[in-house]
N, C-alpha and C. Protein backbone atom coordinates (compact mmCIF):
# COMPACT_ATOMS: atom_id res chain seq x y z
N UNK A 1 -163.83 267.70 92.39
CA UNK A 1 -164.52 268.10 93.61
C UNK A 1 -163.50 268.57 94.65
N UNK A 2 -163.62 269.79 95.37
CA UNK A 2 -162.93 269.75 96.35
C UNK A 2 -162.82 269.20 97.65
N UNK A 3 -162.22 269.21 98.34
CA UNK A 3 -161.82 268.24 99.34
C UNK A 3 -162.34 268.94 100.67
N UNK A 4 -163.11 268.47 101.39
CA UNK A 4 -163.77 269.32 102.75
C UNK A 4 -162.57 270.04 103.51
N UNK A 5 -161.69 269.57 103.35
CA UNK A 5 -160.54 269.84 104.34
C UNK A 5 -159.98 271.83 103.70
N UNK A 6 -160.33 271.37 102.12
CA UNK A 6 -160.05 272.61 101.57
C UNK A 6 -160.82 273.79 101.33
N UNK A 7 -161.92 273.45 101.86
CA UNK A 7 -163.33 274.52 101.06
C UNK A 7 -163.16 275.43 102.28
N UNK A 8 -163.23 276.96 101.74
CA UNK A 8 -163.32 277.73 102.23
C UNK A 8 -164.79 278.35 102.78
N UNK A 9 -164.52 278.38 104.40
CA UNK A 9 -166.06 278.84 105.11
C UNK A 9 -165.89 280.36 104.93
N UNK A 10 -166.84 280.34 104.33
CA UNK A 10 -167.13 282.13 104.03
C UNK A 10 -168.49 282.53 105.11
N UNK A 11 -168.31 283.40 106.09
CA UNK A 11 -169.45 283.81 106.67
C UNK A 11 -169.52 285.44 106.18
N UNK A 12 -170.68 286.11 106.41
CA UNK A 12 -170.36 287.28 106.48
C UNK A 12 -169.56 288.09 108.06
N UNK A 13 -169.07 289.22 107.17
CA UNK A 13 -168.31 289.94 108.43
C UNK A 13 -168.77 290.18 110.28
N UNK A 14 -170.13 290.54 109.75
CA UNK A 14 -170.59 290.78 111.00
C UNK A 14 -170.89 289.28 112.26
N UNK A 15 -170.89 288.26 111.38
CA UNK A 15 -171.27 286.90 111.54
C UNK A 15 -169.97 286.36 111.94
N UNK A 16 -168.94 287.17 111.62
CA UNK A 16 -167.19 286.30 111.39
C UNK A 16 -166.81 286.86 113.60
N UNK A 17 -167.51 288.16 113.63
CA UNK A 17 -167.04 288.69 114.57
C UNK A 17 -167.04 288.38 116.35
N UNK A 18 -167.91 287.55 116.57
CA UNK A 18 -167.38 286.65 117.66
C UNK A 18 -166.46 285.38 117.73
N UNK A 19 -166.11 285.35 116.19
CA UNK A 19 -164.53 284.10 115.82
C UNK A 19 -163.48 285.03 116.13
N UNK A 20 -163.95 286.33 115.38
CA UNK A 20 -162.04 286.89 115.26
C UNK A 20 -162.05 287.50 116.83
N UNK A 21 -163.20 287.58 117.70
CA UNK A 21 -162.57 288.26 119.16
C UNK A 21 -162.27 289.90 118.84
N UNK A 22 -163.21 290.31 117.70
CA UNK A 22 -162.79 291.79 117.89
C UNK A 22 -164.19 292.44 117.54
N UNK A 23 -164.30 293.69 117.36
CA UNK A 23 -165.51 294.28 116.83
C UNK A 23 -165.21 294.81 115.05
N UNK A 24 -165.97 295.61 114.55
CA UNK A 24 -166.01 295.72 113.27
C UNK A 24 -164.61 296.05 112.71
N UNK A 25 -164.28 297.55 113.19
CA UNK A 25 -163.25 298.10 112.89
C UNK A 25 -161.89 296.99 113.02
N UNK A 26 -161.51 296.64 114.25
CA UNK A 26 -160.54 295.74 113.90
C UNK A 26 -160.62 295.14 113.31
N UNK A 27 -162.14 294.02 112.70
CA UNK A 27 -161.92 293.00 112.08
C UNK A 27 -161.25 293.53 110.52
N UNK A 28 -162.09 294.83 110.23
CA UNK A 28 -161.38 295.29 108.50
C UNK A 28 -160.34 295.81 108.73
N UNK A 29 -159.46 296.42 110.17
CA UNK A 29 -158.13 296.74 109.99
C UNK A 29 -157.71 295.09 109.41
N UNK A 30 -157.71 293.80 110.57
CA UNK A 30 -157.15 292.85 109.96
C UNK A 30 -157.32 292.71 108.36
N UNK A 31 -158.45 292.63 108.10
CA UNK A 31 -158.45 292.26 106.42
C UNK A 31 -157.17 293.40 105.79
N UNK A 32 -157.94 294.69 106.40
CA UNK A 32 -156.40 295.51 104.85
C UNK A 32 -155.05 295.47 105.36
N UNK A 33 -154.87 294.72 106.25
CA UNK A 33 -153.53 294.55 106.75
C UNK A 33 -152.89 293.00 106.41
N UNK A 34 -153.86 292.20 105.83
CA UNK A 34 -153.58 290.97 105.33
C UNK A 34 -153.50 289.88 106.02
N UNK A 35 -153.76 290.09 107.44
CA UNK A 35 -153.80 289.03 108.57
C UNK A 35 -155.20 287.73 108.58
N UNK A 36 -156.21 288.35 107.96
CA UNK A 36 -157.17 287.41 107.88
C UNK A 36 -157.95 287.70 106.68
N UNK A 37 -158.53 286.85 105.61
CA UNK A 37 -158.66 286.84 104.07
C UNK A 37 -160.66 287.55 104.69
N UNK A 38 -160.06 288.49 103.37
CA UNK A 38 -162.11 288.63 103.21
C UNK A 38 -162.27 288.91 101.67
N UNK A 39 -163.39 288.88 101.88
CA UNK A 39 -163.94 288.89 99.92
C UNK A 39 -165.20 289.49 99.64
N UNK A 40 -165.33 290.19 98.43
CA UNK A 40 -166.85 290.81 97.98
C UNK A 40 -166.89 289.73 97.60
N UNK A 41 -168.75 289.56 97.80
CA UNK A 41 -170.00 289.05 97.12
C UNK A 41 -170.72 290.10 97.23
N UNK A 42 -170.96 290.95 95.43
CA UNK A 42 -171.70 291.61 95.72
C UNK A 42 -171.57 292.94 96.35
N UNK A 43 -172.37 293.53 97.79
CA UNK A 43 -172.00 294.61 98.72
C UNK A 43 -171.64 293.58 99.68
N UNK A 44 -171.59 292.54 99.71
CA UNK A 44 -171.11 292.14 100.94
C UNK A 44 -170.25 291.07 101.30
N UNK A 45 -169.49 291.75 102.25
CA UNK A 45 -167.58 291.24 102.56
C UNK A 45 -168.03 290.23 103.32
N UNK A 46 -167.74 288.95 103.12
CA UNK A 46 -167.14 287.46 103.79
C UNK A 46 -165.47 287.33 104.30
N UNK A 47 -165.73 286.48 105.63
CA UNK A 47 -164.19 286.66 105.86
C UNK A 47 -164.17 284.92 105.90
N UNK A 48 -163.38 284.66 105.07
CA UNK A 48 -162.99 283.16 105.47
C UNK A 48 -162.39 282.65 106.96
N UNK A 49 -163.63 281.71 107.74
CA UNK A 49 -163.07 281.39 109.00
C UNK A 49 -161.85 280.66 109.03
N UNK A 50 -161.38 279.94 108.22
CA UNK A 50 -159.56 279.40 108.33
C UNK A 50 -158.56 279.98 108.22
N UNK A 51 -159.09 281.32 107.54
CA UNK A 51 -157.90 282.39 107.63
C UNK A 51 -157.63 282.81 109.35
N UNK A 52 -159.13 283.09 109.87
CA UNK A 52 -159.33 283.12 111.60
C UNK A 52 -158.31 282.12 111.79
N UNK A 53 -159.00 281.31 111.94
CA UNK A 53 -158.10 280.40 112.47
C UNK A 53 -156.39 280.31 112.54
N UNK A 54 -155.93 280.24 111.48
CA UNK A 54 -154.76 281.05 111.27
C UNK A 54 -154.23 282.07 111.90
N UNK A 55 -155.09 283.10 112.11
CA UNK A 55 -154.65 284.29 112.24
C UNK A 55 -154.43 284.21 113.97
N UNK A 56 -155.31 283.20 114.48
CA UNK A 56 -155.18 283.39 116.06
C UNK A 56 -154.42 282.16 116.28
N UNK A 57 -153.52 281.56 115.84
CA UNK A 57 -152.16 280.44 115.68
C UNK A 57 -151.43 281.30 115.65
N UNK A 58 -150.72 282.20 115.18
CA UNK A 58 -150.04 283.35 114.89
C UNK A 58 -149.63 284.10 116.05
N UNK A 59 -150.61 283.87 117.31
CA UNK A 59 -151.07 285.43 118.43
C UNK A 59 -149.88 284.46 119.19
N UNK A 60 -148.75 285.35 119.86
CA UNK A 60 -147.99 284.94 121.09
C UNK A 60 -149.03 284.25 122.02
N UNK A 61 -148.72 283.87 122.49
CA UNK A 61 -148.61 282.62 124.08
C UNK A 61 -149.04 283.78 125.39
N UNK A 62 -149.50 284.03 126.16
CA UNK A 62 -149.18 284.43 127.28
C UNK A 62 -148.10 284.09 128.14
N UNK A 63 -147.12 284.92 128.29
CA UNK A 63 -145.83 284.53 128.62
C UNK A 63 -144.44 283.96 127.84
N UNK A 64 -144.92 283.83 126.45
CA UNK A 64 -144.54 284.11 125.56
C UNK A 64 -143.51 285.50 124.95
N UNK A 65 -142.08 285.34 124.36
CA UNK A 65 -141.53 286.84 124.03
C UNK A 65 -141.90 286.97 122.77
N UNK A 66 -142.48 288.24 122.12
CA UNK A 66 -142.95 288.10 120.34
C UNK A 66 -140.98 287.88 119.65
């Protein structure tokens, strides 16, 4: 069994898009740029929210130098 800590939340894309803070287009630049995981089911792309999560751990600080 997997472990809750490990299971991946799959929403769909359009559903993912008030997590990632962007609209469509950015959200699939992120995916083909490798910054946040998505996946077919089917016709339709899921983005795993822990990859989000991740991906906005990553973002500089305000006031922050990259």
């Amino acid at each position: 069994m997997i472990e809750n800590s490990k299971r991946r939340r799959l929403v769909p894309i359009r559903e993912a898009l008030p997590y990632i803070g962007a609209g469509l287009t950015i959200a699939y630049e992120l995916i083909n740029s490798g910054q946040i995981i998505g996946v077919k089911l089917g016709g339709k792309t899921l983005v795993d929210l822990s990859s989000v999560d991740e991906f906005h751990k990553s973002l500089p600080r305000i006031g922050e130098r990259a």
